[in-house]
PDB file of N, CA and C in Angstrom:
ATOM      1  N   UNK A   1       9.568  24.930   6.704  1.00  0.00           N
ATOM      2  CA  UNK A   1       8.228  24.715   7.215  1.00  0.00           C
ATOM      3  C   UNK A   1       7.550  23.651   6.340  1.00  0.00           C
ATOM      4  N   UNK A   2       6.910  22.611   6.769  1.00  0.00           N
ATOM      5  CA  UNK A   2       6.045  21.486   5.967  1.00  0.00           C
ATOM      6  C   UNK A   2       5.419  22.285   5.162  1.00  0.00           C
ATOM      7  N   UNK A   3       5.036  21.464   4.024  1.00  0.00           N
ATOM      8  CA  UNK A   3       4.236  21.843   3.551  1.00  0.00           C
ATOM      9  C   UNK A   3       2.418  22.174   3.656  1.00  0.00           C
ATOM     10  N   UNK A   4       2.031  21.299   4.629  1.00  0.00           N
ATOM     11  CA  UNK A   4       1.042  20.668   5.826  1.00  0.00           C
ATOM     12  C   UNK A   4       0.498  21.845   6.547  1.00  0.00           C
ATOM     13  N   UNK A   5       1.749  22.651   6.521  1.00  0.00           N
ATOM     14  CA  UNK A   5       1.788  23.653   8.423  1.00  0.00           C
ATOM     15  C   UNK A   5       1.657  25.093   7.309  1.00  0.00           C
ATOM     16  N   UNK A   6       1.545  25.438   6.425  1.00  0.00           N
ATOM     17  CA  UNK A   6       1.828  26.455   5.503  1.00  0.00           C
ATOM     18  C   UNK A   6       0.383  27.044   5.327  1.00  0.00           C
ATOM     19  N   UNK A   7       0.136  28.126   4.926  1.00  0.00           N
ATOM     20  CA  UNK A   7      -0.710  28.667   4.463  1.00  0.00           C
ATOM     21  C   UNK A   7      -1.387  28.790   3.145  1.00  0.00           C
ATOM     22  N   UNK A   8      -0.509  27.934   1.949  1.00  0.00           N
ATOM     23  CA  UNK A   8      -0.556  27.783   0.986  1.00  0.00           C
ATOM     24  C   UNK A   8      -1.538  26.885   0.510  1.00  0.00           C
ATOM     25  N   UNK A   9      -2.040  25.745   0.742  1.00  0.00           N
ATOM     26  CA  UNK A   9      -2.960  24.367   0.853  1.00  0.00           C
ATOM     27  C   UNK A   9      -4.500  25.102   0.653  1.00  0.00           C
ATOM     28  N   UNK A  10      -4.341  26.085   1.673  1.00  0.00           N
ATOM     29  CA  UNK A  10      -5.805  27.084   2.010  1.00  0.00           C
ATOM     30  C   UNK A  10      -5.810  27.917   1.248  1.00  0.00           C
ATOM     31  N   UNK A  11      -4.739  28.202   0.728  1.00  0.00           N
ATOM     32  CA  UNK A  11      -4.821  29.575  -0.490  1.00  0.00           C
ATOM     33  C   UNK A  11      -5.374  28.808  -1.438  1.00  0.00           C
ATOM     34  N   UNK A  12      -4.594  27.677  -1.948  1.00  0.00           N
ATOM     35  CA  UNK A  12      -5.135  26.922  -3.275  1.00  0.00           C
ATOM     36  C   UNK A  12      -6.570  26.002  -2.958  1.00  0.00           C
ATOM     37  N   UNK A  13      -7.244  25.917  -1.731  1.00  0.00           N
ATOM     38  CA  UNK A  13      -8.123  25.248  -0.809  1.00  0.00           C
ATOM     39  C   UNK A  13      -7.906  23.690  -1.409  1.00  0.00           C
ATOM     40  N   UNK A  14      -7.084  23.566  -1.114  1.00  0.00           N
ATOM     41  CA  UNK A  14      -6.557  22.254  -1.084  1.00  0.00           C
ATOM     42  C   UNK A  14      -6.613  21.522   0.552  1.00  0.00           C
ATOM     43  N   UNK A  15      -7.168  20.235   0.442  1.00  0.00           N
ATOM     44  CA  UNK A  15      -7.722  19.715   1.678  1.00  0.00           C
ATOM     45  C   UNK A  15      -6.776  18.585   1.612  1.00  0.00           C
ATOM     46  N   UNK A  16      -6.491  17.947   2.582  1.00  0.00           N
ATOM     47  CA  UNK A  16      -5.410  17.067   2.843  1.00  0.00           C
ATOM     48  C   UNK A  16      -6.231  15.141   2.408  1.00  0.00           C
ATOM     49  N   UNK A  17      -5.277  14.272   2.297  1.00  0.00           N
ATOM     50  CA  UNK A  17      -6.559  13.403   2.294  1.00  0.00           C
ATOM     51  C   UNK A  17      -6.820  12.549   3.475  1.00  0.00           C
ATOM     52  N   UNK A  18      -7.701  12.535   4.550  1.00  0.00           N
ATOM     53  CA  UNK A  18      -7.437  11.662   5.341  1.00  0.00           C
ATOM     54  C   UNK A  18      -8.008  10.100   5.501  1.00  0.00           C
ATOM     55  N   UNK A  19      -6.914   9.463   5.382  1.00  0.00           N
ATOM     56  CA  UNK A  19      -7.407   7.535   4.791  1.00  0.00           C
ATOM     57  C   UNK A  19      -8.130   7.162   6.066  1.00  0.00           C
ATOM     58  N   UNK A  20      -8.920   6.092   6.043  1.00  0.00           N
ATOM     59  CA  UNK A  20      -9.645   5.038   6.349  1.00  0.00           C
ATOM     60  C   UNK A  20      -8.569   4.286   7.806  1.00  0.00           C
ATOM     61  N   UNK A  21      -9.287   3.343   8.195  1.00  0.00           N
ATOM     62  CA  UNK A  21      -8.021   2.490   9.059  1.00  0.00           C
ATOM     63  C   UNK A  21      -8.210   0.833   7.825  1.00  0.00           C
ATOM     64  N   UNK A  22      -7.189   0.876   7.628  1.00  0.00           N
ATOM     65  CA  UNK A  22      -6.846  -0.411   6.140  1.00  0.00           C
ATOM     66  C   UNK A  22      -7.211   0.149   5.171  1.00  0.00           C
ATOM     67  N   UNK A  23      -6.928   1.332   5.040  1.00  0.00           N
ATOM     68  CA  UNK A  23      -6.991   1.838   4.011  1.00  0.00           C
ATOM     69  C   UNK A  23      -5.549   1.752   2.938  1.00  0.00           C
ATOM     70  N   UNK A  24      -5.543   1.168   1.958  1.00  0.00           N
ATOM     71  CA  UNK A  24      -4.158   0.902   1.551  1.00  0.00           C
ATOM     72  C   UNK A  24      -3.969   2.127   0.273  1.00  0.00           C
ATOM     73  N   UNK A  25      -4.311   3.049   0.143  1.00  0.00           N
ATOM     74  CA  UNK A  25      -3.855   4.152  -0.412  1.00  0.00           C
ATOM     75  C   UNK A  25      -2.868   4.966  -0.047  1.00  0.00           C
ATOM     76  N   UNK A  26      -2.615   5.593   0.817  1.00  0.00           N
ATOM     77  CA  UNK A  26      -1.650   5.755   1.781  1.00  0.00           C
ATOM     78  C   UNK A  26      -0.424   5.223   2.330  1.00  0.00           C
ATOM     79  N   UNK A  27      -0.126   3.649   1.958  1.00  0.00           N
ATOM     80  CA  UNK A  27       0.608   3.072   1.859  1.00  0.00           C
ATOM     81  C   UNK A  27       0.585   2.450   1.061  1.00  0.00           C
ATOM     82  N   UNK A  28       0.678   1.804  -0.437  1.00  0.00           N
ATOM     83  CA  UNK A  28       0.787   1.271  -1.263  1.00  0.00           C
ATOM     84  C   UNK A  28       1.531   0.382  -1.469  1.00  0.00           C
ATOM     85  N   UNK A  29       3.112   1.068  -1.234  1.00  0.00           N
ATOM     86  CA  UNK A  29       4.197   0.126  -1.343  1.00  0.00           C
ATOM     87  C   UNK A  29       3.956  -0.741   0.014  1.00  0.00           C
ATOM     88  N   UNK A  30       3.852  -0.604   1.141  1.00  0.00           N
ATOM     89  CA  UNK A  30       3.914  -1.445   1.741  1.00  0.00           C
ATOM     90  C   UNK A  30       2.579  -2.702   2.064  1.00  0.00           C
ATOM     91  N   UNK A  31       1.831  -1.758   1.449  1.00  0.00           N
ATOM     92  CA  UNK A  31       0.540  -2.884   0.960  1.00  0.00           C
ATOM     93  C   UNK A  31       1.017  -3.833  -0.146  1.00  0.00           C
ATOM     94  N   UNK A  32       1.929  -4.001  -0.885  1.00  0.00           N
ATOM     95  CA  UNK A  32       2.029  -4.482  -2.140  1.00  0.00           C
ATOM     96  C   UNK A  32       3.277  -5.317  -1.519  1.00  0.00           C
ATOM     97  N   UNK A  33       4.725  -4.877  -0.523  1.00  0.00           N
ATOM     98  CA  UNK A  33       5.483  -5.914   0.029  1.00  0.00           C
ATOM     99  C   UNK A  33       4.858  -7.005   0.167  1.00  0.00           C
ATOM    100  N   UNK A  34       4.022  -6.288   1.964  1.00  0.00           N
ATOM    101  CA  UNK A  34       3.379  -7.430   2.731  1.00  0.00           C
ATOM    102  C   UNK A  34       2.609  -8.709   1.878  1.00  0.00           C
ATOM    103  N   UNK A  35       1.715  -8.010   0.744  1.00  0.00           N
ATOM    104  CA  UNK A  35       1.049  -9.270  -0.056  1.00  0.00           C
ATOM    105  C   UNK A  35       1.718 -10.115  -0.564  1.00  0.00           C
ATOM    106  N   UNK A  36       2.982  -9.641  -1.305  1.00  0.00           N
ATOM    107  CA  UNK A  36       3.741 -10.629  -1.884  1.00  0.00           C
ATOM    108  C   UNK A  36       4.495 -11.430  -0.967  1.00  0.00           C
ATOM    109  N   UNK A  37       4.625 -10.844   0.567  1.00  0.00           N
ATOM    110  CA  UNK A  37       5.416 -11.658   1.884  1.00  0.00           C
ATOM    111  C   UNK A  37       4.274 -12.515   1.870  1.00  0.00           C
ATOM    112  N   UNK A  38       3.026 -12.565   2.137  1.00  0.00           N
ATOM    113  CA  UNK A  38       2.378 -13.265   2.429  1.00  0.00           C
ATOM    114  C   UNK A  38       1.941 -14.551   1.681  1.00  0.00           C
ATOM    115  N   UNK A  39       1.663 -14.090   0.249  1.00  0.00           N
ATOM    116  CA  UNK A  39       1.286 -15.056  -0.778  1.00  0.00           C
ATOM    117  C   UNK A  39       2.987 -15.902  -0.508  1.00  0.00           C
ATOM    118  N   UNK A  40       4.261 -15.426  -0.525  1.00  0.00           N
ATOM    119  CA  UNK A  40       5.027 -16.501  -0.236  1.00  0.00           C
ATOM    120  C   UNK A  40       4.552 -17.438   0.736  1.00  0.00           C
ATOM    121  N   UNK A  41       4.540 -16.906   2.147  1.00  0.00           N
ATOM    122  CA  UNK A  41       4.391 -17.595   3.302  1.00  0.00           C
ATOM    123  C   UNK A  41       3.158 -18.888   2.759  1.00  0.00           C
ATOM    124  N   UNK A  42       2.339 -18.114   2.557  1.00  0.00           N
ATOM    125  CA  UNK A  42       0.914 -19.586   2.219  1.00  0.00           C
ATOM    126  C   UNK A  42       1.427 -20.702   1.124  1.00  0.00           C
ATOM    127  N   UNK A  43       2.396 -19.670   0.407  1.00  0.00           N
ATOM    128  CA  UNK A  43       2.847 -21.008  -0.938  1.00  0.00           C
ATOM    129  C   UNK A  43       3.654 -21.917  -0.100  1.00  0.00           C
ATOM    130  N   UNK A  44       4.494 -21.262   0.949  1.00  0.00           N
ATOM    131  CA  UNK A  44       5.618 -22.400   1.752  1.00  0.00           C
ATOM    132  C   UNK A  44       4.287 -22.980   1.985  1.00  0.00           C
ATOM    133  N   UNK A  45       3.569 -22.768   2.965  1.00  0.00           N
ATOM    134  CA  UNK A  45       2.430 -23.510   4.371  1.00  0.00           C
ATOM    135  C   UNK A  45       2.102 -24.650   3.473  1.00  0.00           C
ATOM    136  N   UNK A  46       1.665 -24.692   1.870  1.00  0.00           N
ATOM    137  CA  UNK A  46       0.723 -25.282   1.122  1.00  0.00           C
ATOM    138  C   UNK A  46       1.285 -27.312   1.593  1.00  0.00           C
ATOM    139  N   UNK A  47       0.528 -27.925   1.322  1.00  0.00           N
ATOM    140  CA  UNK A  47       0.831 -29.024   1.844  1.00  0.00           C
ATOM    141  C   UNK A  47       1.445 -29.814   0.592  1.00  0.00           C
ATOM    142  N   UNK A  48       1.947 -30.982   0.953  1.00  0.00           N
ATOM    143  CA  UNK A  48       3.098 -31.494   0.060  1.00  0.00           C
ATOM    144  C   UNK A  48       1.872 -32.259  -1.482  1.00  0.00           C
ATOM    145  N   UNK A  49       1.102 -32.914  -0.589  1.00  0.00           N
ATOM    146  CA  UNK A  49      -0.079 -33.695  -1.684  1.00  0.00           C
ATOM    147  C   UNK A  49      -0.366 -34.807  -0.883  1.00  0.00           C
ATOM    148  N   UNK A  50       0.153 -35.721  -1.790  1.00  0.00           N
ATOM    149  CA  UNK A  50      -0.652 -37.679  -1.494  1.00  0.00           C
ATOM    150  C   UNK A  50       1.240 -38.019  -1.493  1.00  0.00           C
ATOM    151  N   UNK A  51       2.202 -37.237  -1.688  1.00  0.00           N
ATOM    152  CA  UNK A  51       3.406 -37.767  -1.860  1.00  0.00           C
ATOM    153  C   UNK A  51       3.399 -37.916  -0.250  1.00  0.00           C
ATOM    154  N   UNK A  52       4.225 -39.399  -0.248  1.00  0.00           N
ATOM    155  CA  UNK A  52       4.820 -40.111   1.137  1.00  0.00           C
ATOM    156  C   UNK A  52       5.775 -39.245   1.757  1.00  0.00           C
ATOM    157  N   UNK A  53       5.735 -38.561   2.933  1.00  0.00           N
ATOM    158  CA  UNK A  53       7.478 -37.829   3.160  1.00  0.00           C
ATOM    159  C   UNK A  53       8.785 -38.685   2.956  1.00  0.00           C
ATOM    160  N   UNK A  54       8.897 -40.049   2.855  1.00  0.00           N
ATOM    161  CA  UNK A  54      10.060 -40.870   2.064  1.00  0.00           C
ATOM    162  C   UNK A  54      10.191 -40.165   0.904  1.00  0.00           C
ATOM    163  N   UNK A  55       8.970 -40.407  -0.359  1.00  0.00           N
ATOM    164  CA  UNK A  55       9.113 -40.371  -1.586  1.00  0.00           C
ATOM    165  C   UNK A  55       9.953 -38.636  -1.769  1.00  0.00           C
ATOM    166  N   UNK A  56       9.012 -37.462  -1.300  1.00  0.00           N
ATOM    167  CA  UNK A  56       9.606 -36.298  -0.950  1.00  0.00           C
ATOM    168  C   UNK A  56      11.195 -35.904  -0.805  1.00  0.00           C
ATOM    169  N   UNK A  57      11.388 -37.215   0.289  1.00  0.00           N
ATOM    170  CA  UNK A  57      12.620 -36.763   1.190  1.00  0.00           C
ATOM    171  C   UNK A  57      13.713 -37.291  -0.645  1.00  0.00           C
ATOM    172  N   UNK A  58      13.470 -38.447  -1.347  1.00  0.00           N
ATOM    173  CA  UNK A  58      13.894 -38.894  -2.184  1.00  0.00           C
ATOM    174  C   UNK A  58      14.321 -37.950  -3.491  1.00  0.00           C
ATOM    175  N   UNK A  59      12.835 -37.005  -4.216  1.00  0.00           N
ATOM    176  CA  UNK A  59      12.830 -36.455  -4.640  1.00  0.00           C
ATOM    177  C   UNK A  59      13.770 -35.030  -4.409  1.00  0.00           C
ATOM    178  N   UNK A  60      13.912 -34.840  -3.012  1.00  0.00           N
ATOM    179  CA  UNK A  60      15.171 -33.614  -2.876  1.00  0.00           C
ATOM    180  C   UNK A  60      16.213 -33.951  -3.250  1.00  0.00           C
ATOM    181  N   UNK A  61      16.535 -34.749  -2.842  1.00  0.00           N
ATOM    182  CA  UNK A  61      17.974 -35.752  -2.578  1.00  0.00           C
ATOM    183  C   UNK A  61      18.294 -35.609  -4.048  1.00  0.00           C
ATOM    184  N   UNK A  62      17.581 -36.345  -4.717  1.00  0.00           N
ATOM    185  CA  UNK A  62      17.772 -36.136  -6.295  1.00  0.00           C
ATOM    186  C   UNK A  62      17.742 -34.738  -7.099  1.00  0.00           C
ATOM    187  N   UNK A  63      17.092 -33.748  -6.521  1.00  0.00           N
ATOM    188  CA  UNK A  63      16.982 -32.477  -7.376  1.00  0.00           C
ATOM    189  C   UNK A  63      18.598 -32.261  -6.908  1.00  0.00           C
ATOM    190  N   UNK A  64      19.136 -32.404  -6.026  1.00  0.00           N
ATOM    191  CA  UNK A  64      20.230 -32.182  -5.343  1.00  0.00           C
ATOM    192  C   UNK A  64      21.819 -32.430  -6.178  1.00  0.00           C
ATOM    193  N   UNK A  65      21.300 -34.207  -6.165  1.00  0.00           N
ATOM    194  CA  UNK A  65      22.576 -34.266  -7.138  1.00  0.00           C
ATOM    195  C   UNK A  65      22.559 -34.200  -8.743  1.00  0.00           C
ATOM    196  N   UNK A  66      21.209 -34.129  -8.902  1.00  0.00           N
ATOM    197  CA  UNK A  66      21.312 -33.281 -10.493  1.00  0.00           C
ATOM    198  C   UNK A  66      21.873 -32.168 -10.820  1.00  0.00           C
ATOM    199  N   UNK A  67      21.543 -31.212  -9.414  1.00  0.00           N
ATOM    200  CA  UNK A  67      22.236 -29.801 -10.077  1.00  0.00           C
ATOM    201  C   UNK A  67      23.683 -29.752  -9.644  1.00  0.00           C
ATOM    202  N   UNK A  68      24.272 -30.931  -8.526  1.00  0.00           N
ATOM    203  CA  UNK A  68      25.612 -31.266  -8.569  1.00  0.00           C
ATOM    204  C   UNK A  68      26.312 -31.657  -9.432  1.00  0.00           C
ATOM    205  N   UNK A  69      25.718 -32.514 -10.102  1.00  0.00           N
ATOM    206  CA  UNK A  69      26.085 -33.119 -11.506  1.00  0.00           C
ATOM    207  C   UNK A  69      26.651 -32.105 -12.706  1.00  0.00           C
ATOM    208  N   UNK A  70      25.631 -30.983 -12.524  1.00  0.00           N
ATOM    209  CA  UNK A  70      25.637 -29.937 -13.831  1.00  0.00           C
ATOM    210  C   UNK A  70      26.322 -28.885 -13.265  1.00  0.00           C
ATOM    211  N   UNK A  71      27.086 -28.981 -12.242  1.00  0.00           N
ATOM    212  CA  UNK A  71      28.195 -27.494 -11.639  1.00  0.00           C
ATOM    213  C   UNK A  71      29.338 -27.753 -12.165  1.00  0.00           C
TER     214      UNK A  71
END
């Protein structure tokens, strides 16, 4: 039998807690995933700067065969 459905809660008058709607107590861990999913997502979205997409496309190319270089 749950613990929920028991008679015990009322013996000790123990009241259940009931959350909010966005209430992130109740879910924690998945309040704490999603933020860190998210703060990724906005760091991808963030825009490149004043760099040219040439200069960019250049700069990969090169991070590229540097760490080819060093395998």
């Amino acid at each position: 039998m749950p613990f929920r459905l028991s008679e015990r809660p009322a013996e000790a008058e123990i009241e259940p807690y009931v959350a909010g709607v966005g209430d992130s107590s109740g879910n924690a861990l998945t309040d704490t995933i999603n933020g860190f999913f998210n703060a990724k997502v906005i760091h991808l979205l963030e825009p490149l700067g004043n760099i040219a997409p040439v200069e960019a496309e250049g700069q990969s190319y090169a991070k590229l065969d540097a760490t080819a270089m060093a395998a």
